[in-house]
N, C-alpha and C. Protein backbone atom coordinates (compact mmCIF):
# COMPACT_ATOMS: atom_id res chain seq x y z
N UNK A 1 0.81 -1.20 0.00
CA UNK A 1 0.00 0.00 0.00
C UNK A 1 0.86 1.27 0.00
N UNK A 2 1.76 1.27 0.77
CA UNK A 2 3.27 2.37 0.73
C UNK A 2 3.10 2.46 -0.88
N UNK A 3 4.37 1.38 -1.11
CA UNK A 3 4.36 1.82 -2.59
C UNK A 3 3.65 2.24 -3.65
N UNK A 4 2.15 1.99 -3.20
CA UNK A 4 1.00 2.26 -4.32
C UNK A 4 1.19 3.92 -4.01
N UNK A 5 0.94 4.33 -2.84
CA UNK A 5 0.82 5.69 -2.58
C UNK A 5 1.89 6.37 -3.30
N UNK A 6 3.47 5.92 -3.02
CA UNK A 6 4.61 6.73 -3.38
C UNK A 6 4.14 6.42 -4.92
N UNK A 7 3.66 5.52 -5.73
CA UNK A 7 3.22 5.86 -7.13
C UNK A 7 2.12 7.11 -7.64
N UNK A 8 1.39 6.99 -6.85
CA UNK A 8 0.59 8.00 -7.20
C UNK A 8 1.31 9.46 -6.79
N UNK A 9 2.25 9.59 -5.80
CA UNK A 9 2.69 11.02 -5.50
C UNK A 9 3.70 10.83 -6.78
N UNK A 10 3.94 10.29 -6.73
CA UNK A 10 5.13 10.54 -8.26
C UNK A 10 4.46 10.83 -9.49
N UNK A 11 3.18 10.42 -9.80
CA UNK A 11 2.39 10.86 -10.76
C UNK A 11 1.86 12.09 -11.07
N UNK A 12 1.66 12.32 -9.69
CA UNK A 12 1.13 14.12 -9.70
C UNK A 12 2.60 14.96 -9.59
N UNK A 13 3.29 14.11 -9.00
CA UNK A 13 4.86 14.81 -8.97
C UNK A 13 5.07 15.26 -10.13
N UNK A 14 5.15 14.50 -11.38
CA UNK A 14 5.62 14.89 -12.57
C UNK A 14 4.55 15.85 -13.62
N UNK A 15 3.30 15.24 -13.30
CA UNK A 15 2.21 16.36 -13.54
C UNK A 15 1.98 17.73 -12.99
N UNK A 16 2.43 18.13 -12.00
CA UNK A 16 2.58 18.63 -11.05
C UNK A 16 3.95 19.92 -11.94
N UNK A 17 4.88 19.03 -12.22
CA UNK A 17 6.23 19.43 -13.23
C UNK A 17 6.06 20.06 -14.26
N UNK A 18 4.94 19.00 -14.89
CA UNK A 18 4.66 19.68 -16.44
C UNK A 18 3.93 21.00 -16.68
N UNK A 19 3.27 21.12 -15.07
CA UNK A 19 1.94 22.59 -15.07
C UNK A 19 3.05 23.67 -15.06
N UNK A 20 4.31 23.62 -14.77
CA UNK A 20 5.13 24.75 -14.36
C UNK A 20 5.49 25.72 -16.12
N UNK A 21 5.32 24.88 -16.73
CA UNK A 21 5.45 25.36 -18.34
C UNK A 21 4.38 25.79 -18.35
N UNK A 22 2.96 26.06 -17.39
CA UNK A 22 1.82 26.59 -17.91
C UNK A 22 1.64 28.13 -16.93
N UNK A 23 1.61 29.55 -18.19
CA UNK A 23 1.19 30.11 -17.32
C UNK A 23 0.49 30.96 -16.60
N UNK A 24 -0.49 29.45 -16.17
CA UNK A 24 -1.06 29.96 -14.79
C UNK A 24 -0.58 30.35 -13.63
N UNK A 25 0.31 29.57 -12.69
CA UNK A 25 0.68 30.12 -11.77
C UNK A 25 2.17 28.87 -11.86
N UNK A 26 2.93 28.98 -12.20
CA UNK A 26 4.25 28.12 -12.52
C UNK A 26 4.74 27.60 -10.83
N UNK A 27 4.77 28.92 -9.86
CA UNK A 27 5.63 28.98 -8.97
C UNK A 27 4.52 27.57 -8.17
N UNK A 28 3.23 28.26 -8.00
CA UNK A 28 1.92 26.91 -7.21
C UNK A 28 2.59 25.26 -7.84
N UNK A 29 2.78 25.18 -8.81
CA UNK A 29 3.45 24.21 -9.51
C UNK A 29 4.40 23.62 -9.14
N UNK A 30 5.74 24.22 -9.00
CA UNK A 30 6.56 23.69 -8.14
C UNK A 30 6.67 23.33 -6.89
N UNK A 31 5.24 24.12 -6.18
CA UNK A 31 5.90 23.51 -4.58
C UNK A 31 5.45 22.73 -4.49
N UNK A 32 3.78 22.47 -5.33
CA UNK A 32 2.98 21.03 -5.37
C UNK A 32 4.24 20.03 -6.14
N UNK A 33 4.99 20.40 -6.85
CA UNK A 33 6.02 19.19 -7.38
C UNK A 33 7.25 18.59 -6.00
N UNK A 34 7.11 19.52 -5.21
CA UNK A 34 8.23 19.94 -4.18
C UNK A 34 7.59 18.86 -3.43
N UNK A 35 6.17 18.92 -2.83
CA UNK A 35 5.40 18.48 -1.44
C UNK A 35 5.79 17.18 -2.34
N UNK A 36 5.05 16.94 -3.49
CA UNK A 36 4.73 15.42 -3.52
C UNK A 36 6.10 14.98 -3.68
N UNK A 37 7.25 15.21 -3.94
CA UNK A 37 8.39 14.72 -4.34
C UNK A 37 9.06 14.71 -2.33
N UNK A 38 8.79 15.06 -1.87
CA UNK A 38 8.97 15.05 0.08
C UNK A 38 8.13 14.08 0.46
N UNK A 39 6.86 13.83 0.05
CA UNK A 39 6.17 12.98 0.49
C UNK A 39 6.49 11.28 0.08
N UNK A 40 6.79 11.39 -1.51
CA UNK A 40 7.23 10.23 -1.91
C UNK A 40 8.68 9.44 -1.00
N UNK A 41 9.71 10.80 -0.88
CA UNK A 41 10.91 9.97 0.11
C UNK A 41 10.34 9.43 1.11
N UNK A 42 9.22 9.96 1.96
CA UNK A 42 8.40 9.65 2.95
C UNK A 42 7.90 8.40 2.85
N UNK A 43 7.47 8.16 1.53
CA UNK A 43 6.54 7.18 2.00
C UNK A 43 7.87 5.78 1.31
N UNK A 44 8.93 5.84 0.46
CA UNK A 44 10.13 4.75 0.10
C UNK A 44 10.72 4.44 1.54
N UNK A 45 10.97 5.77 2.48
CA UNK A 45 11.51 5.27 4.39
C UNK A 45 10.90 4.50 4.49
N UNK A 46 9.35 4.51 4.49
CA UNK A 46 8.61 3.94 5.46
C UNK A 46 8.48 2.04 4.89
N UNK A 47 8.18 2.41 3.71
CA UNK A 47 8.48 1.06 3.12
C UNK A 47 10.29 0.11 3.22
N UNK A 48 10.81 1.05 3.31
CA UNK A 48 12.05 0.35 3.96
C UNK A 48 11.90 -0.22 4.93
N UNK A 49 11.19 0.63 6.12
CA UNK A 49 11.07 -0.04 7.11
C UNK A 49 10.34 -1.24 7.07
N UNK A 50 9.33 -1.06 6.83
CA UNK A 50 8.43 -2.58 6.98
C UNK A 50 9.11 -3.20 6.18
N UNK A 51 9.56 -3.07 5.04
CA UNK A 51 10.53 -4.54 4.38
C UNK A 51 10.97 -5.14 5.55
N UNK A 52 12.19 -4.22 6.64
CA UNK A 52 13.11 -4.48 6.69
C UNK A 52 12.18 -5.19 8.21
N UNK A 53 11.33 -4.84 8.90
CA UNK A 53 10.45 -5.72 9.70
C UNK A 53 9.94 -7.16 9.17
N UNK A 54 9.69 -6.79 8.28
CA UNK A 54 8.67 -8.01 7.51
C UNK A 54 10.19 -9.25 7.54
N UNK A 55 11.35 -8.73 6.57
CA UNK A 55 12.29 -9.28 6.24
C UNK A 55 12.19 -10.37 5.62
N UNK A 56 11.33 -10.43 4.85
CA UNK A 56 11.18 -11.15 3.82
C UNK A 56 10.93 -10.80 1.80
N UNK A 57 11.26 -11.65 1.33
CA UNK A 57 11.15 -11.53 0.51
C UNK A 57 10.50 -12.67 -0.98
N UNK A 58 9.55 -11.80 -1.82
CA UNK A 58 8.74 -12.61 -2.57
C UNK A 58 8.19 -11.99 -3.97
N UNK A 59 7.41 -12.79 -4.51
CA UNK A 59 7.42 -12.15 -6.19
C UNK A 59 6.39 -11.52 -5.78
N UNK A 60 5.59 -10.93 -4.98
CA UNK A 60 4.50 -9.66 -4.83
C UNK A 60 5.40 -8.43 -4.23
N UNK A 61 6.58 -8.53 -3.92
CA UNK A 61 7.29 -7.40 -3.95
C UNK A 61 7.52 -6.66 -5.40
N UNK A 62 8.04 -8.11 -6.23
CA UNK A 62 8.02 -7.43 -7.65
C UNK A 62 7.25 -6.47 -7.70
N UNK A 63 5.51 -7.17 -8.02
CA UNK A 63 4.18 -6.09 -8.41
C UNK A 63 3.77 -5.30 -7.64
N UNK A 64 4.25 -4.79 -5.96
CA UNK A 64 3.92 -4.18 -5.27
C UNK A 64 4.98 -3.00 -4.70
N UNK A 65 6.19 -3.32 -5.53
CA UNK A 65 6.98 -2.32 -4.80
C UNK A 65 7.90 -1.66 -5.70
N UNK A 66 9.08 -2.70 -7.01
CA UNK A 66 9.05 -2.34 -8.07
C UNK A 66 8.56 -1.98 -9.23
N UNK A 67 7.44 -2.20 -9.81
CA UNK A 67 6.76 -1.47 -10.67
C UNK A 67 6.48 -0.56 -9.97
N UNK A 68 5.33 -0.40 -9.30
CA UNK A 68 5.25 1.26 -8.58
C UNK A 68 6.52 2.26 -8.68
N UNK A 69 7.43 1.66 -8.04
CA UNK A 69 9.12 2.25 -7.95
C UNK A 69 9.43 3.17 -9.21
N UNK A 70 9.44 2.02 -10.54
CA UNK A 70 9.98 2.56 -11.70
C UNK A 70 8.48 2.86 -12.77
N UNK A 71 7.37 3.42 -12.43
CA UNK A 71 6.12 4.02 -12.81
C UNK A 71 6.53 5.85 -12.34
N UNK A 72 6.44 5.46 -10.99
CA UNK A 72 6.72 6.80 -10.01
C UNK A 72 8.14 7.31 -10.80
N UNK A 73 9.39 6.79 -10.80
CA UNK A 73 10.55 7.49 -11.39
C UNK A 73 10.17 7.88 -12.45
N UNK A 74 9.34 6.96 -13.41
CA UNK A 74 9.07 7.36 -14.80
C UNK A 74 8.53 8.99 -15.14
N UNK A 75 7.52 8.78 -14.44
CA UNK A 75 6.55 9.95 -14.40
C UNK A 75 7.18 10.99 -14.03
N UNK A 76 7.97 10.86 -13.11
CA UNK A 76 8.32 12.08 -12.30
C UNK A 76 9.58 12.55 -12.82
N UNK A 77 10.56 11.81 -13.56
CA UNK A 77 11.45 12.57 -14.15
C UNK A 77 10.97 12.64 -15.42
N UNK A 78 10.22 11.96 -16.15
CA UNK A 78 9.50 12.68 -17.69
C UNK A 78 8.65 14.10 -17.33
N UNK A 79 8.03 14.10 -16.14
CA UNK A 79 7.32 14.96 -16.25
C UNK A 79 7.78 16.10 -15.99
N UNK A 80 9.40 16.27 -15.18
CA UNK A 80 10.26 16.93 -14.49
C UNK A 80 11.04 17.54 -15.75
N UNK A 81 11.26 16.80 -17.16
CA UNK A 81 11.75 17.07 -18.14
C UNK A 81 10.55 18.01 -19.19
N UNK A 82 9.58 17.88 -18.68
CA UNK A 82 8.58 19.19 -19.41
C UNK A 82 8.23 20.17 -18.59
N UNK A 83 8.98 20.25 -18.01
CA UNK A 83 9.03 21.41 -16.48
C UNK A 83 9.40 22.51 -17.15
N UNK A 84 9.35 23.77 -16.68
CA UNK A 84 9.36 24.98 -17.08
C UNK A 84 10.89 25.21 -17.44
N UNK A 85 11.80 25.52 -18.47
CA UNK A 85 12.69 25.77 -18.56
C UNK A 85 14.22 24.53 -18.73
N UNK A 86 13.25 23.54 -18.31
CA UNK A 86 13.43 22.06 -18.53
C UNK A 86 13.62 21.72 -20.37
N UNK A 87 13.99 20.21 -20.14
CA UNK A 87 14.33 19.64 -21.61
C UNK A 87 13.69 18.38 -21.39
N UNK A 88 12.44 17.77 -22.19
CA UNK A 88 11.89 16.65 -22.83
C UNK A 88 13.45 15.59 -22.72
N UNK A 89 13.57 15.84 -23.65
CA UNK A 89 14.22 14.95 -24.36
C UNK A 89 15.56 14.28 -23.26
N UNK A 90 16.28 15.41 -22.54
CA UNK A 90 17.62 14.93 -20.98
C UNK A 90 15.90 14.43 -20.25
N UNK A 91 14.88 14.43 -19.60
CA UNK A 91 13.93 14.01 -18.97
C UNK A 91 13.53 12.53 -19.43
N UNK A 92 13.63 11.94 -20.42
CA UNK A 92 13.39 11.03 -21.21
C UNK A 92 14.78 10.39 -20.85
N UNK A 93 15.80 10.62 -20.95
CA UNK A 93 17.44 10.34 -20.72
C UNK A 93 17.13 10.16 -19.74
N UNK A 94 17.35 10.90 -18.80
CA UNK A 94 17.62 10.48 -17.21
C UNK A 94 16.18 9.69 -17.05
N UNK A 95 15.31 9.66 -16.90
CA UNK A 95 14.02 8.20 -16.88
C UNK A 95 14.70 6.64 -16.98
N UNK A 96 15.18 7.27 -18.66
CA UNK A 96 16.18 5.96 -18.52
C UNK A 96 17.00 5.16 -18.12
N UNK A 97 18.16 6.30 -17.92
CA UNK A 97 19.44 5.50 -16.81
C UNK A 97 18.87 5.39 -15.28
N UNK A 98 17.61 6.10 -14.82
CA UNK A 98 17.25 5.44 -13.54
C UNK A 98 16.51 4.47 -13.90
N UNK A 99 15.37 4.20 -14.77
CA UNK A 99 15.08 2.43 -14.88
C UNK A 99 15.95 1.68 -15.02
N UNK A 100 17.06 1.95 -15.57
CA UNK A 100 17.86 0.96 -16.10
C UNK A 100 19.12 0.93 -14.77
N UNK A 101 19.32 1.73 -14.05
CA UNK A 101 19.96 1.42 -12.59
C UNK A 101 19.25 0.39 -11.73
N UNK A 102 17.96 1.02 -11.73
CA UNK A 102 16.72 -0.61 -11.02
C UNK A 102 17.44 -1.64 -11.42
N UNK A 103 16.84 -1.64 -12.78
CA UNK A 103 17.13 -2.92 -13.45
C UNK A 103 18.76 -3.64 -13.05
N UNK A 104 19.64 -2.98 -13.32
CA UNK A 104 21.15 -3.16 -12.61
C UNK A 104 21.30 -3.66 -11.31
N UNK A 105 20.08 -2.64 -10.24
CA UNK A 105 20.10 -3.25 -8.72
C UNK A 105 19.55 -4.74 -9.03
N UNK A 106 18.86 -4.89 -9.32
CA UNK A 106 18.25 -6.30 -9.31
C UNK A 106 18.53 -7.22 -9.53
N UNK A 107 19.44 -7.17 -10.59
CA UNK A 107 20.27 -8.09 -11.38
C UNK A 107 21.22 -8.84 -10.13
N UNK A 108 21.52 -7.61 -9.49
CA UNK A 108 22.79 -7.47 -8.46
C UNK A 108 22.12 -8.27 -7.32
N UNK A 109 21.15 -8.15 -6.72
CA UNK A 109 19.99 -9.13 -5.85
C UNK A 109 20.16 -10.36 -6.33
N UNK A 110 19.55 -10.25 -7.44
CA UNK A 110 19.34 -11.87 -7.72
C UNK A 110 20.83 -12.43 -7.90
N UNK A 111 21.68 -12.41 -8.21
CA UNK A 111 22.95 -12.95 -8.36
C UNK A 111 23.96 -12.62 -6.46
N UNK A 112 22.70 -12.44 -5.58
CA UNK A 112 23.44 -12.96 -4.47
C UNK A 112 24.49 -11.77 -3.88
N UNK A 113 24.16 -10.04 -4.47
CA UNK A 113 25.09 -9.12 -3.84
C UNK A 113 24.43 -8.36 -2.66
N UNK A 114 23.25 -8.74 -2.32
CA UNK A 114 22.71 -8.33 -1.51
C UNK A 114 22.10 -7.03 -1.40
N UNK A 115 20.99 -6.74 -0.81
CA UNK A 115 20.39 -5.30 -1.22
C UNK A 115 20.89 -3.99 -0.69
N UNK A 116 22.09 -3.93 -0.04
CA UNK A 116 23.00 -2.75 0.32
C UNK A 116 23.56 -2.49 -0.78
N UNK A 117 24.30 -3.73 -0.70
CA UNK A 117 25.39 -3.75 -1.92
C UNK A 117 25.20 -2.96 -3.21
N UNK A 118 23.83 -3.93 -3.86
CA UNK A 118 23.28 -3.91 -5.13
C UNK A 118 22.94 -2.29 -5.23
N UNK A 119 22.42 -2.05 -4.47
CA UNK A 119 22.02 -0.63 -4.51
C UNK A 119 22.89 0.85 -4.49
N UNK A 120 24.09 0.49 -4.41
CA UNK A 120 25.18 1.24 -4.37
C UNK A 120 25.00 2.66 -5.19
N UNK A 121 25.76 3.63 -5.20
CA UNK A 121 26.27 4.39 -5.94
C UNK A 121 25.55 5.99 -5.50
N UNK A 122 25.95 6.62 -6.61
CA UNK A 122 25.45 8.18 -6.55
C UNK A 122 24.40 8.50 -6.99
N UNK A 123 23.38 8.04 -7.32
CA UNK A 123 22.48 8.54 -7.47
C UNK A 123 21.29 7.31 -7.29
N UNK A 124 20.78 7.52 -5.85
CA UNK A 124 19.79 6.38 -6.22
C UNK A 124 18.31 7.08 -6.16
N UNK A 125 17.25 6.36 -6.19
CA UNK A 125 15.93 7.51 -6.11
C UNK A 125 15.72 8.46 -4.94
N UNK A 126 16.42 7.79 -3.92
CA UNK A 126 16.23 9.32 -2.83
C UNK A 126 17.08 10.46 -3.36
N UNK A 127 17.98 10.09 -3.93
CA UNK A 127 19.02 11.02 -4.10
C UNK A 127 18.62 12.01 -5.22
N UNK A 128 17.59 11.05 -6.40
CA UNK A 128 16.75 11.84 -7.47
C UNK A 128 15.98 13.10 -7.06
N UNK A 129 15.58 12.86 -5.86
CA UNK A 129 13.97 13.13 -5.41
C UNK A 129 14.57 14.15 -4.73
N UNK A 130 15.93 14.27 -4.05
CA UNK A 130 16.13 15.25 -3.79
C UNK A 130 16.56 16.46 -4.25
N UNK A 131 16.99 16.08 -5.76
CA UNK A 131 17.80 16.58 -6.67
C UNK A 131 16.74 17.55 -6.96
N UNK A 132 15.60 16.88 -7.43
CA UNK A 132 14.43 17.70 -7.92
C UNK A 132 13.89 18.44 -7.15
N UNK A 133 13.97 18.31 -5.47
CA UNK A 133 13.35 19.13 -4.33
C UNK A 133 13.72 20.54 -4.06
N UNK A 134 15.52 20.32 -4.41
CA UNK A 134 16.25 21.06 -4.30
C UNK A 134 15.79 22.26 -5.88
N UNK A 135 15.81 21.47 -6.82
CA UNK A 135 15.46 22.50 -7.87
C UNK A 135 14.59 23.03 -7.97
N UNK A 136 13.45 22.41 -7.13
CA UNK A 136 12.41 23.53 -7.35
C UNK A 136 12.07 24.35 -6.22
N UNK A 137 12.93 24.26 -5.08
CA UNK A 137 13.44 25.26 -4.28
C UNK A 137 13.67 26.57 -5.01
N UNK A 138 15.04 25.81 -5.72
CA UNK A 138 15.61 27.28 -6.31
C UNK A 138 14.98 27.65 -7.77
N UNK A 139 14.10 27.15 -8.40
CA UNK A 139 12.72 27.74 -8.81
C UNK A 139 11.84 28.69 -8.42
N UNK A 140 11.88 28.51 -7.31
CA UNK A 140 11.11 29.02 -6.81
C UNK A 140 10.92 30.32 -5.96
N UNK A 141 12.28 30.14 -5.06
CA UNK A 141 12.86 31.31 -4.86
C UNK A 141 13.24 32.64 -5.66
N UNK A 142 13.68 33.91 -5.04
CA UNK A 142 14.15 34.64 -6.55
C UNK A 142 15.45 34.74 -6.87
N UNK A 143 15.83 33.53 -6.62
CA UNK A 143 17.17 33.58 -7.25
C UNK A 143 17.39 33.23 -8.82
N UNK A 144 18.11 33.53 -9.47
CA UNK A 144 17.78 33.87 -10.63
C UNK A 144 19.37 32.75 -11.40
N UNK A 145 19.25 32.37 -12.56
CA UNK A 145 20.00 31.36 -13.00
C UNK A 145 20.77 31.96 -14.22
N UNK A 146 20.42 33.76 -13.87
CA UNK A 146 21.00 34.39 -15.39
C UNK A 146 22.30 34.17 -15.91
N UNK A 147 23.10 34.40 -14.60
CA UNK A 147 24.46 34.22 -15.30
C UNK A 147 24.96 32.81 -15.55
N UNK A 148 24.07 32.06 -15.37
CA UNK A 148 24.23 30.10 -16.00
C UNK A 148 23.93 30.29 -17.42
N UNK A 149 24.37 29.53 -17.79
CA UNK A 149 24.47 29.40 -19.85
C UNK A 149 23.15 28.68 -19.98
N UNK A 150 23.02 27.59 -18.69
CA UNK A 150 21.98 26.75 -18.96
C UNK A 150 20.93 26.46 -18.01
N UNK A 151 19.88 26.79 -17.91
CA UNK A 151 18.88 26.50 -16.79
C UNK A 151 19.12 25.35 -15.93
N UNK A 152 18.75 25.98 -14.61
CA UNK A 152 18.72 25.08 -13.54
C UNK A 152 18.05 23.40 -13.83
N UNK A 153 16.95 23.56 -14.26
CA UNK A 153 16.27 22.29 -14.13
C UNK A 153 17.02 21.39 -15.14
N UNK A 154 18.08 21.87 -16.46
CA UNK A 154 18.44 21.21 -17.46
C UNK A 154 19.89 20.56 -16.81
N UNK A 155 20.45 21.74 -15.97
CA UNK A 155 21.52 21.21 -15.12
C UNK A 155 21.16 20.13 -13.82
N UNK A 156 20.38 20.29 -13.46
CA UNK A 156 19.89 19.25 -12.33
C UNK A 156 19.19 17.77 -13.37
N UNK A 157 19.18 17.84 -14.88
CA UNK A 157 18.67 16.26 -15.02
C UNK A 157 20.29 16.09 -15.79
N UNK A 158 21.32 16.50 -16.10
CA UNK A 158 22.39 16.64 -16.61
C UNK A 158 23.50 15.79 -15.60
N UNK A 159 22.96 16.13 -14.45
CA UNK A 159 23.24 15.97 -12.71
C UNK A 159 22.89 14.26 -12.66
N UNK A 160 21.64 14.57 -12.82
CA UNK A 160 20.77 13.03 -12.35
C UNK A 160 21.24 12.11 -13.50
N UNK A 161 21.42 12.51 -15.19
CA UNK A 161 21.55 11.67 -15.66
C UNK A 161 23.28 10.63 -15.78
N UNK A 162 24.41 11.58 -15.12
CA UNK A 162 25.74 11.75 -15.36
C UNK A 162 25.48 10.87 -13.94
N UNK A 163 24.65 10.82 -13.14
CA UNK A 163 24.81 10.57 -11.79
C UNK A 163 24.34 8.83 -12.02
N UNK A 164 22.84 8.49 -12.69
CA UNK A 164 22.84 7.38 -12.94
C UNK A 164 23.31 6.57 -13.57
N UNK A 165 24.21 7.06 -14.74
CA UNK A 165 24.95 6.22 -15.21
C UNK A 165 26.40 5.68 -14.30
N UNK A 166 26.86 6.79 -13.71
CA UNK A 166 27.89 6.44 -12.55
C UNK A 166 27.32 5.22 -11.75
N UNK A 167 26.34 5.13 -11.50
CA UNK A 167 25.46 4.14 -10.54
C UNK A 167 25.29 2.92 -11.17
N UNK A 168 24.95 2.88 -12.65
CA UNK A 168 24.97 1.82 -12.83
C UNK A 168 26.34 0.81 -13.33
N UNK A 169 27.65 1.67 -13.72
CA UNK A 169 28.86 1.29 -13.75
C UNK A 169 28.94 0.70 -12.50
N UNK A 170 29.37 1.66 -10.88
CA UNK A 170 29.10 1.07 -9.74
C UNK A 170 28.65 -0.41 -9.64
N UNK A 171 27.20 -0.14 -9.63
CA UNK A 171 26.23 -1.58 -9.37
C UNK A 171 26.56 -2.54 -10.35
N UNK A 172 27.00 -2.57 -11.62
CA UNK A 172 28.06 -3.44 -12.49
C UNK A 172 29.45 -3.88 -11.97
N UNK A 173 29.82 -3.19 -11.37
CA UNK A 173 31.17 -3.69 -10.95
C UNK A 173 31.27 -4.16 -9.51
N UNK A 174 30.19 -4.08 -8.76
CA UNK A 174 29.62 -4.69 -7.16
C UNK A 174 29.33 -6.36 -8.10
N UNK A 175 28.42 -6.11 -9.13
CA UNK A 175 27.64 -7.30 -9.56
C UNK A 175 29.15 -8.71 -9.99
N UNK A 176 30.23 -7.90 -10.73
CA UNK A 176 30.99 -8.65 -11.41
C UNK A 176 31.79 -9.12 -10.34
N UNK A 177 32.28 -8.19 -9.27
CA UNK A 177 33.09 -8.55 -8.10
C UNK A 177 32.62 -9.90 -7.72
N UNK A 178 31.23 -9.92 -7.34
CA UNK A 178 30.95 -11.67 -6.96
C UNK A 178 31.28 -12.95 -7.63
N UNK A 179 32.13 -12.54 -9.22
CA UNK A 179 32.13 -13.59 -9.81
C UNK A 179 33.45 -13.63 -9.06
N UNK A 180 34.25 -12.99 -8.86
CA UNK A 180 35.48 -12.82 -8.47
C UNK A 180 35.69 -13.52 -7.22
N UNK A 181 34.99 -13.75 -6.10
CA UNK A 181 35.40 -13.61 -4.80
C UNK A 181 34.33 -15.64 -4.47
C-alpha cells in the first residue's frame, strides 16, 4: 500500500512538473512538485522499514513495490523534463538511466550481492527526489540562473543523468566482483 501511494505522488509529482510550463501560476506548480516529491521519500523510508520488519522476501514485492518504484521514477522525471525551462528529451534520458539502474540493482539481488550492496552508488531515487526538491526550491525562490548558460532544471537532469549512469557502472562492478570472490 506504501508503494501504491509513493506511485501515485510521483504521478502528480511529474504532472505537477509539467503545469510549471503553464502560465497559470508556474511557482503553485513547483511547490505542489516539491510536497509530492517530500512525500514520496516519505513514503520509500517507510516502506524500507516494513521490508526491513517483515524481512522477507517474494514475487509480490516485484508487483507491489518495483513497478510502482519505476512508474513513479518514470513519471516524475518525464514529467520533471517538461518542467518549465526544462528539456523533454535529458527528462526522457535520465528516466532511462534510472530504470535501467533498477534494473542493474536487481540483477545485483538476484545474483546474491545483496540489497545494500546492489544498490550502491550516486544517485539512487532518494538522491533523485532530492535533486528535484532542491530544484524547485531554487525555482522558486528569486534567485535567478541568469548568469548560467543553462537553466537550472536542465543542469539538475544533466546531474541526475551523469549521476545514474555512474550508478549503474558502480552496481556493475559490485555485480561482477561476486564472480570474483
Amino acid at each position: 500500500m506504501v508503494a501504491i501511494s509513493g506511485m501515485i505522488l510521483g504521478i502528480l509529482a511529474g504532472l505537477s512538473f509539467m503545469g510549471t510550463s503553464e502560465p497559470i501560476n508556474p511557482t503553485l506548480f513547483w511547490l505542489l512538485g516539491l510536497t509530492f516529491c517530500l512525500l514520496r521519500i516519505a513514503c520509500i523510508l517507510i516502506d524500507r522499514y516494513l521490508a526491513h520488519l517483515g524481512a522477507r522476501d517474494s514475487v509480490e514485492e516485484v508487483y507491489f513495490t518495483e513497478l510502482p518504484e519505476r512508474v513513479s521514477d518514470a513519471v516524475t522525471i518525464i514529467g520533471f523534463g517538461f518542467a518549465a525551462q526544462s528539456s523533454p528529451w535529458l527528462g526522457l534520458s535520465a528516466a532511462l538511466a534510472a530504470i535501467f539502474s533498477a534494473y542493474v540493482r536487481s540483477i545485483g539481488v538476484i545474483r546474491g550481492a545483496g540489497k545494500k550492496r546492489a544498490a550502491s552508488g550516486p544517485m539512487t531515487r532518494i538522491h533523485r527526489l532530492i535533486l528535484v526538491s532542491v530544484t524547485s526550491i531554487f525555482m522558486v525562490l528569486p534567485v535567478t540562473g541568469k548568469q548560467l548558460n543553462t537553466p537550472i532544471p536542465q543542469i539538475a537532469l544533466w546531474v541526475m543523468f551523469i549521476g545514474c549512469l555512474a550508478t549503474i557502472v558502480i552496481r556493475w562492478f559490485n555485480i561482477q566482483d561476486l564472480d570474483e570472490t
